[in-house]
PDB file of N, CA and C in Angstrom:
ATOM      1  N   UNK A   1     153.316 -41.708-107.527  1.00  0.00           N
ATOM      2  CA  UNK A   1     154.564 -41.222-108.076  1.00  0.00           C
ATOM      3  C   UNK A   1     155.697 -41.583-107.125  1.00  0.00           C
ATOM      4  N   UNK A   2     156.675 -41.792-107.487  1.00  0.00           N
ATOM      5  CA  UNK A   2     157.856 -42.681-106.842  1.00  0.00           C
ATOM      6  C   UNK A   2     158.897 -41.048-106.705  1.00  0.00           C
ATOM      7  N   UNK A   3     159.768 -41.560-105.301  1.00  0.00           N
ATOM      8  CA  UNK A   3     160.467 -40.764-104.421  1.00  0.00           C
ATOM      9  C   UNK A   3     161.516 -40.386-105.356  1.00  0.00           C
ATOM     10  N   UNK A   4     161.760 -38.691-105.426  1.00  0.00           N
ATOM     11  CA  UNK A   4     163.059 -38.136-105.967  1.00  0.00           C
ATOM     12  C   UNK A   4     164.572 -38.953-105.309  1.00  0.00           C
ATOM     13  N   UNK A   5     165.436 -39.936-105.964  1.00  0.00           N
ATOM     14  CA  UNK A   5     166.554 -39.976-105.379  1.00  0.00           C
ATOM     15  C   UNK A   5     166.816 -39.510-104.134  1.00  0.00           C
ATOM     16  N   UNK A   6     167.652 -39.650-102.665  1.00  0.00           N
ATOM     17  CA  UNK A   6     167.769 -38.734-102.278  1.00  0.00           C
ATOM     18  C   UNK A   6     169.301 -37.995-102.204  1.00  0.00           C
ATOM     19  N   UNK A   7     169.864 -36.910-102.162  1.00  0.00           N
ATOM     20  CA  UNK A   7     170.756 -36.335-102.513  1.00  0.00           C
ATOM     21  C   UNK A   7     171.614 -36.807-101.245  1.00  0.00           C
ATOM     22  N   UNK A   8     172.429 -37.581-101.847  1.00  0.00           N
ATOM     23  CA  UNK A   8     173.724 -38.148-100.651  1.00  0.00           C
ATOM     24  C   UNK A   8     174.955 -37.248-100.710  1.00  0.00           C
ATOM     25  N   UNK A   9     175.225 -36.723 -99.376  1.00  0.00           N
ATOM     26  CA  UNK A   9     176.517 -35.663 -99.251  1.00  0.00           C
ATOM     27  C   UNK A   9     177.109 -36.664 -97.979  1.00  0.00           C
ATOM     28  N   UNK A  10     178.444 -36.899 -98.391  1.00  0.00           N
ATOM     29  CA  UNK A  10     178.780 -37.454 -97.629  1.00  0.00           C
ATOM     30  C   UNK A  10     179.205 -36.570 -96.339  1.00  0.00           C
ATOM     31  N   UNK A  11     179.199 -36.952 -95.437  1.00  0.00           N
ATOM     32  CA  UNK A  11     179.353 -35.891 -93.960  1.00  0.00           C
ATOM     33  C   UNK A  11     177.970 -35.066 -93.856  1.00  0.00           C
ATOM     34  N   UNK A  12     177.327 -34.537 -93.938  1.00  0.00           N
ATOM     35  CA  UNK A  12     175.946 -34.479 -94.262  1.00  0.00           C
ATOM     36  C   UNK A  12     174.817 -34.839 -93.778  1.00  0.00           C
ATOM     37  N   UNK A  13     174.420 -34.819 -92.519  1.00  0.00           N
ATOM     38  CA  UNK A  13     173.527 -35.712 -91.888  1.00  0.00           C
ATOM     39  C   UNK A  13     172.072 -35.402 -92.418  1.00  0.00           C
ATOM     40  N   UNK A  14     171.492 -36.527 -92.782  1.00  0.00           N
ATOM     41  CA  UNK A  14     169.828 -36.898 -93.256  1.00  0.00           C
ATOM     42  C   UNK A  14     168.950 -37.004 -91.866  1.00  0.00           C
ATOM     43  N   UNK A  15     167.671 -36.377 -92.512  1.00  0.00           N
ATOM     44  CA  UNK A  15     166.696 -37.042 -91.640  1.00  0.00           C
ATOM     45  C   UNK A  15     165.521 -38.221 -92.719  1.00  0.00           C
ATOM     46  N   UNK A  16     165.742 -39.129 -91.989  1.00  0.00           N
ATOM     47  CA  UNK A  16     165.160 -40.232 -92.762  1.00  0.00           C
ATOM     48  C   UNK A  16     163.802 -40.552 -92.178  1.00  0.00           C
ATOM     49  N   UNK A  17     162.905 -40.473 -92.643  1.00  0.00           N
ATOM     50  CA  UNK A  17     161.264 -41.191 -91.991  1.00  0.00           C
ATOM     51  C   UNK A  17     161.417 -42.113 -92.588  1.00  0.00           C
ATOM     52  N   UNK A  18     160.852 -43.467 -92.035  1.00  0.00           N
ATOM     53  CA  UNK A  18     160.258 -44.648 -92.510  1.00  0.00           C
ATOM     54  C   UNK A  18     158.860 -44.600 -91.332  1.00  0.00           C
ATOM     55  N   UNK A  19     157.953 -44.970 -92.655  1.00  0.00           N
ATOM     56  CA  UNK A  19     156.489 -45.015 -92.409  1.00  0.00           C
ATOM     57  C   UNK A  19     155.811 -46.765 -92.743  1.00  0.00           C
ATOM     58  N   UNK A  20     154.734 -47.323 -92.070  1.00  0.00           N
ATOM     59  CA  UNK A  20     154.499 -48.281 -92.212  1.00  0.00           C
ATOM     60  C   UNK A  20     153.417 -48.108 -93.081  1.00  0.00           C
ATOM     61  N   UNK A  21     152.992 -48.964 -93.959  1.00  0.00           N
ATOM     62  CA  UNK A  21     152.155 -49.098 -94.750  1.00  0.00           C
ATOM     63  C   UNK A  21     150.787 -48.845 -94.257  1.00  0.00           C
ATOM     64  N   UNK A  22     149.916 -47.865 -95.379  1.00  0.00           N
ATOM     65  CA  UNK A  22     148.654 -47.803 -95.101  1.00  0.00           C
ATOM     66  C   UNK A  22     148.716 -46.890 -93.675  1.00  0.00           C
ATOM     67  N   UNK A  23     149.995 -46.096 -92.848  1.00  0.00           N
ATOM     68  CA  UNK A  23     149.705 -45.840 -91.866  1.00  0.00           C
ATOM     69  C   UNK A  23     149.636 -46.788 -90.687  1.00  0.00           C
ATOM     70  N   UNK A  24     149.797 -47.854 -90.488  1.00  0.00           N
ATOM     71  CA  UNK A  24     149.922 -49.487 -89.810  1.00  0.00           C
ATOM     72  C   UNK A  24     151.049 -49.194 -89.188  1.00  0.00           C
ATOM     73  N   UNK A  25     151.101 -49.894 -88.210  1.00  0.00           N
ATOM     74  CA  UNK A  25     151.742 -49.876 -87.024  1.00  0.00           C
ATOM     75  C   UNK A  25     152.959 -50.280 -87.195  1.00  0.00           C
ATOM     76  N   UNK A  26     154.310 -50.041 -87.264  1.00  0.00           N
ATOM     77  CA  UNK A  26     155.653 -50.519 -87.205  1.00  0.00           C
ATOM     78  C   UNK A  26     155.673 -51.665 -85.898  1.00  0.00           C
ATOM     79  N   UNK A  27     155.152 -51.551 -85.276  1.00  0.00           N
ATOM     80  CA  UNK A  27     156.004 -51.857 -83.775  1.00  0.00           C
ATOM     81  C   UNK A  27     154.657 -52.692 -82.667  1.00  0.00           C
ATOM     82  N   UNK A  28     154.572 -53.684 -82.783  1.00  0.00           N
ATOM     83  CA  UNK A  28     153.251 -54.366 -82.381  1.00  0.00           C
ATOM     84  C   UNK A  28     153.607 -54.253 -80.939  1.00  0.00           C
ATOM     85  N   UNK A  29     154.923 -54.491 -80.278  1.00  0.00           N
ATOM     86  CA  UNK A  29     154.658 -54.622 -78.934  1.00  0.00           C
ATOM     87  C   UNK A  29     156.597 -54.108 -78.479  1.00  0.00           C
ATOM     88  N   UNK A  30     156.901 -54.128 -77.178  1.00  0.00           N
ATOM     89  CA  UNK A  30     158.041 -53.383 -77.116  1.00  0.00           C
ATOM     90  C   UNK A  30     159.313 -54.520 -77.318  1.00  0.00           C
ATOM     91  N   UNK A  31     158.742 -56.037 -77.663  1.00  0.00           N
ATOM     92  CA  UNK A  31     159.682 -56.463 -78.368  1.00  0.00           C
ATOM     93  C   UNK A  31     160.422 -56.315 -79.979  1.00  0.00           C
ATOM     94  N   UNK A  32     159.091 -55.915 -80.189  1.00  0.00           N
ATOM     95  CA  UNK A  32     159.390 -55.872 -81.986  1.00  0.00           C
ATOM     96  C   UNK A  32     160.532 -53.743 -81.946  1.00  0.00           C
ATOM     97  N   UNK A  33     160.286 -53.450 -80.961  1.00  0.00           N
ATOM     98  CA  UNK A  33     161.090 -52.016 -81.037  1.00  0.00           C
ATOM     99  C   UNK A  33     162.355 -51.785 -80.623  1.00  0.00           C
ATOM    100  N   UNK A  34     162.927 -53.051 -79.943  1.00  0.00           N
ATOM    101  CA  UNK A  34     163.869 -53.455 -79.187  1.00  0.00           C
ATOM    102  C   UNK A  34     164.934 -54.163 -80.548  1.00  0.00           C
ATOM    103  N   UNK A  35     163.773 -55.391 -81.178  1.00  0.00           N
ATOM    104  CA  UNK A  35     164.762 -55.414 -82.404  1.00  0.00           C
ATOM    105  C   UNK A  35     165.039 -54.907 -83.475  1.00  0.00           C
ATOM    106  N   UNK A  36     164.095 -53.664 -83.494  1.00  0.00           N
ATOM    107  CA  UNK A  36     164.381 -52.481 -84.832  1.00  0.00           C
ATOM    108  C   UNK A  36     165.629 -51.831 -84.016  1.00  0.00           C
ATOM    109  N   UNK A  37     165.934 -51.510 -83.007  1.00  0.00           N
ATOM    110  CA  UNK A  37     167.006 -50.837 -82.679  1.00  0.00           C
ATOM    111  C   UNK A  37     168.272 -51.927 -82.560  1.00  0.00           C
ATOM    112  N   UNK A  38     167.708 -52.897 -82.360  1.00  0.00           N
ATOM    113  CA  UNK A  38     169.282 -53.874 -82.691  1.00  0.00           C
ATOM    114  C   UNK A  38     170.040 -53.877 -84.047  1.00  0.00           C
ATOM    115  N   UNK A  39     168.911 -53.967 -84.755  1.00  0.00           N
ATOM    116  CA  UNK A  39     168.747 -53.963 -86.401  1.00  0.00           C
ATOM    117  C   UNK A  39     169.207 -52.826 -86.593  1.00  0.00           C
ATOM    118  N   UNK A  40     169.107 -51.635 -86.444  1.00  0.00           N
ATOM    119  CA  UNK A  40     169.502 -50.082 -86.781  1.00  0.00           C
ATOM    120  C   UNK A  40     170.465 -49.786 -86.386  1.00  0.00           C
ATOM    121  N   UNK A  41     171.141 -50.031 -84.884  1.00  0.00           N
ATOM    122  CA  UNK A  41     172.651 -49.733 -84.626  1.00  0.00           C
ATOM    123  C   UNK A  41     173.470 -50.903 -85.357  1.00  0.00           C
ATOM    124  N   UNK A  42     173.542 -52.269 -85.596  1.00  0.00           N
ATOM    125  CA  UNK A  42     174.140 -53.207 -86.522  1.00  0.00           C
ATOM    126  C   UNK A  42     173.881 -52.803 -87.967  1.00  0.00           C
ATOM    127  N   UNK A  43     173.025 -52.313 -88.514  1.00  0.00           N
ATOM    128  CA  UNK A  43     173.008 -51.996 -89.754  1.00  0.00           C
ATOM    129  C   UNK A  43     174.033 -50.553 -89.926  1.00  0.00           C
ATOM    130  N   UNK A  44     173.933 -49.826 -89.149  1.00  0.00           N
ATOM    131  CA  UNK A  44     174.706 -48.306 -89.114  1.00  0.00           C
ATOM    132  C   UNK A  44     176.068 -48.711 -88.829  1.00  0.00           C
ATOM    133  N   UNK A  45     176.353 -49.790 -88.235  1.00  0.00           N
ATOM    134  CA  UNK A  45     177.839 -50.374 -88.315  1.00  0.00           C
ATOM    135  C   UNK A  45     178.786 -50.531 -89.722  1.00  0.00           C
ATOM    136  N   UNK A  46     177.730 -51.485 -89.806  1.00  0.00           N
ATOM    137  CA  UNK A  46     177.863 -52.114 -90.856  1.00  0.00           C
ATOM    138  C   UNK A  46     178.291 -51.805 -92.615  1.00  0.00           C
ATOM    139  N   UNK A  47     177.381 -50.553 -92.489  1.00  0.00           N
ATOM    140  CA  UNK A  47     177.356 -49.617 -93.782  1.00  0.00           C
ATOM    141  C   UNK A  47     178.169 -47.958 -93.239  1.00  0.00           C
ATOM    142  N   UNK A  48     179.009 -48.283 -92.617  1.00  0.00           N
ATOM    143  CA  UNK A  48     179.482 -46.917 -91.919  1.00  0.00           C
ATOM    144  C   UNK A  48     179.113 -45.737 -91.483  1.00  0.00           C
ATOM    145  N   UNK A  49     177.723 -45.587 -91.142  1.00  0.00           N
ATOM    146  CA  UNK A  49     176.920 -44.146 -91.046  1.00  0.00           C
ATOM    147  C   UNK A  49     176.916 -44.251 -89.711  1.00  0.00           C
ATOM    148  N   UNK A  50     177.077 -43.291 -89.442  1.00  0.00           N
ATOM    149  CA  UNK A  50     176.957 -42.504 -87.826  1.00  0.00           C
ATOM    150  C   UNK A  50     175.431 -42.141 -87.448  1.00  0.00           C
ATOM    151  N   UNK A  51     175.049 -42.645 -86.882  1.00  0.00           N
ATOM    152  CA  UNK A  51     173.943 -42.961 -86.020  1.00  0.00           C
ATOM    153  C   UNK A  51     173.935 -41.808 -85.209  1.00  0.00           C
ATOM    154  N   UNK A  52     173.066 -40.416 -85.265  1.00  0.00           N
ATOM    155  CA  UNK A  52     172.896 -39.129 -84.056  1.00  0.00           C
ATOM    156  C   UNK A  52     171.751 -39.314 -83.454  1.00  0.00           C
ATOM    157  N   UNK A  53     170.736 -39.903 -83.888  1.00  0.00           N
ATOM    158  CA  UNK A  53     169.084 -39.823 -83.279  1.00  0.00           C
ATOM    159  C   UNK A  53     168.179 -40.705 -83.626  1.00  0.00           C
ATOM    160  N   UNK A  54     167.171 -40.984 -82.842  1.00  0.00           N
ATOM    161  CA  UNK A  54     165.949 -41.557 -83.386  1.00  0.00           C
ATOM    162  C   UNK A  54     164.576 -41.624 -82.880  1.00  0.00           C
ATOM    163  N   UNK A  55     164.202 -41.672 -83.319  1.00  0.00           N
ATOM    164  CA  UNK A  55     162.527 -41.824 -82.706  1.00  0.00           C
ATOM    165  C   UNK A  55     161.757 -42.535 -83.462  1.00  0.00           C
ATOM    166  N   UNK A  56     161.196 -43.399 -82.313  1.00  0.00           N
ATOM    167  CA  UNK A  56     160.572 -44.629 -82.775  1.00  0.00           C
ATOM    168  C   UNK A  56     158.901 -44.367 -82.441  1.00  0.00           C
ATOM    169  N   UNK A  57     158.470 -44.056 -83.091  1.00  0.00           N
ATOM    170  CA  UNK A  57     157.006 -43.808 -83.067  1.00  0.00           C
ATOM    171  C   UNK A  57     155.954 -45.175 -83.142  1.00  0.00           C
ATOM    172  N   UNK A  58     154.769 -45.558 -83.186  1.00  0.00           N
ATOM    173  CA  UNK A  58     153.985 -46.762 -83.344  1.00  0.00           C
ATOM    174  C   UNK A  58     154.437 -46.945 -84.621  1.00  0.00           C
ATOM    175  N   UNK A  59     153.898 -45.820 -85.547  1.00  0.00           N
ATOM    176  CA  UNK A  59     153.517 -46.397 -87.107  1.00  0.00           C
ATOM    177  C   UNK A  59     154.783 -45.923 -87.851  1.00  0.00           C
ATOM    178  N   UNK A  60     155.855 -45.212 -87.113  1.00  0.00           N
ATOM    179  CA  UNK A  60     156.556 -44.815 -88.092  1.00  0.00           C
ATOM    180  C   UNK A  60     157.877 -44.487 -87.178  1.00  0.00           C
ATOM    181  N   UNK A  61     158.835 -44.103 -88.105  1.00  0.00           N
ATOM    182  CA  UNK A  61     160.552 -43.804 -87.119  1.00  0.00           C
ATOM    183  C   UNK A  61     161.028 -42.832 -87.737  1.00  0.00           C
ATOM    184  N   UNK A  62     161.806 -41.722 -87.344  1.00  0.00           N
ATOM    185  CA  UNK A  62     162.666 -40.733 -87.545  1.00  0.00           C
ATOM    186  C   UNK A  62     164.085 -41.126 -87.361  1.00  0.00           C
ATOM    187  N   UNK A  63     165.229 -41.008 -88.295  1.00  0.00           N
ATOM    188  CA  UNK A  63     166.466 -41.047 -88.090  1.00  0.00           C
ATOM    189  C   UNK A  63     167.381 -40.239 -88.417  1.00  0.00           C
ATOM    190  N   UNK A  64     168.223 -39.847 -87.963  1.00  0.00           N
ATOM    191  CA  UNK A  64     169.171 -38.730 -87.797  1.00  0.00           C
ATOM    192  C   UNK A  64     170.224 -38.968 -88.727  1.00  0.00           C
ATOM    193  N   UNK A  65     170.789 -39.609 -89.492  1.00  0.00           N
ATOM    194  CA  UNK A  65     172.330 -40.555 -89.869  1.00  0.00           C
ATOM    195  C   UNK A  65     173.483 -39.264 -90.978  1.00  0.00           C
ATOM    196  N   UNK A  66     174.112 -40.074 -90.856  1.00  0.00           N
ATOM    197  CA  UNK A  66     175.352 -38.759 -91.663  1.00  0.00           C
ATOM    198  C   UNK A  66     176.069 -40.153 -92.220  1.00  0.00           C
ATOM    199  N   UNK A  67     175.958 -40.042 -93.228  1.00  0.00           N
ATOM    200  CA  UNK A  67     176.735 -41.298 -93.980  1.00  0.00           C
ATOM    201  C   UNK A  67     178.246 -41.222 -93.810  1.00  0.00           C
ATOM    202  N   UNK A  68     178.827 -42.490 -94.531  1.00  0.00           N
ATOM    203  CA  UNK A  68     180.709 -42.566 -94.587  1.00  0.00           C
ATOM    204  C   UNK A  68     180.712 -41.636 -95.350  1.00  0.00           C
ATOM    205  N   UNK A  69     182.323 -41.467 -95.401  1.00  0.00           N
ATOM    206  CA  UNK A  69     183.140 -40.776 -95.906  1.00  0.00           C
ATOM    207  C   UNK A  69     183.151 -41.540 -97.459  1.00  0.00           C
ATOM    208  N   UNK A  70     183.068 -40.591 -98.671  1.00  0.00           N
ATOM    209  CA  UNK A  70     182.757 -40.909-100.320  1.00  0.00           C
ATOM    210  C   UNK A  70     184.214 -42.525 -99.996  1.00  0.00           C
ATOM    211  N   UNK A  71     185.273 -42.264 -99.805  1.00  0.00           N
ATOM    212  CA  UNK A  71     186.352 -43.116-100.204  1.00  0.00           C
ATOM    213  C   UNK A  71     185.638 -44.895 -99.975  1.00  0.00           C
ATOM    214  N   UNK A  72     185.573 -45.525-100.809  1.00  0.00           N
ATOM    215  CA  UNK A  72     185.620 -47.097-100.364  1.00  0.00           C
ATOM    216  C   UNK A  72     183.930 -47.158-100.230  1.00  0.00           C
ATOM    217  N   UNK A  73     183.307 -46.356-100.277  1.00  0.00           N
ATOM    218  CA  UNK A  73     181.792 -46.264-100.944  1.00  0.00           C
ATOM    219  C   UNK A  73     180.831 -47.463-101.492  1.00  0.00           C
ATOM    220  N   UNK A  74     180.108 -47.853-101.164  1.00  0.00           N
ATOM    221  CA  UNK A  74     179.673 -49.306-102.589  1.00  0.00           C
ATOM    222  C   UNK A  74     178.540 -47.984-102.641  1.00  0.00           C
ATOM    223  N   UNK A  75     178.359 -48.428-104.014  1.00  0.00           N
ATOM    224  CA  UNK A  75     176.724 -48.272-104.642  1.00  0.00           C
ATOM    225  C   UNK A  75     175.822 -49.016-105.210  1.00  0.00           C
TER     226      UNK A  75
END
């Protein structure tokens, strides 16, 4: 069964898990974790969300984020 939407409030900070498949390892060695965090602060730029936390686990990551402000929005 596929994930309820999740309820976007803007100002609002989420906690987001991303999990690797089957339980499988996100992060093979401490290069590949180095560029998920390059990737995650440039992506949080990018799409205007404020970046508070994270944790980068083997198989999986926790993120903290509080999206933009509704004005100028894409969906």
């Amino acid at each position: 069964m596929a994930r309820l939407p999740r309820l976007d409030l803007p100002g609002i900070a989420q906690h987001i898990i991303q999990r690797g498949n089957d339980r499988q390892a996100c992060f093979a060695d401490d290069a590949d974790n180095l560029h998920y965090r390059q990737e995650l602060g440039e992506a949080a730029l990018k799409h205007g969300c404020a970046l508070h936390a994270y944790v980068l686990m083997t198989n999986h990551a926790h993120l903290l984020l509080t999206p933009r402000p509704e004005r100028g929005r894409r969906k």
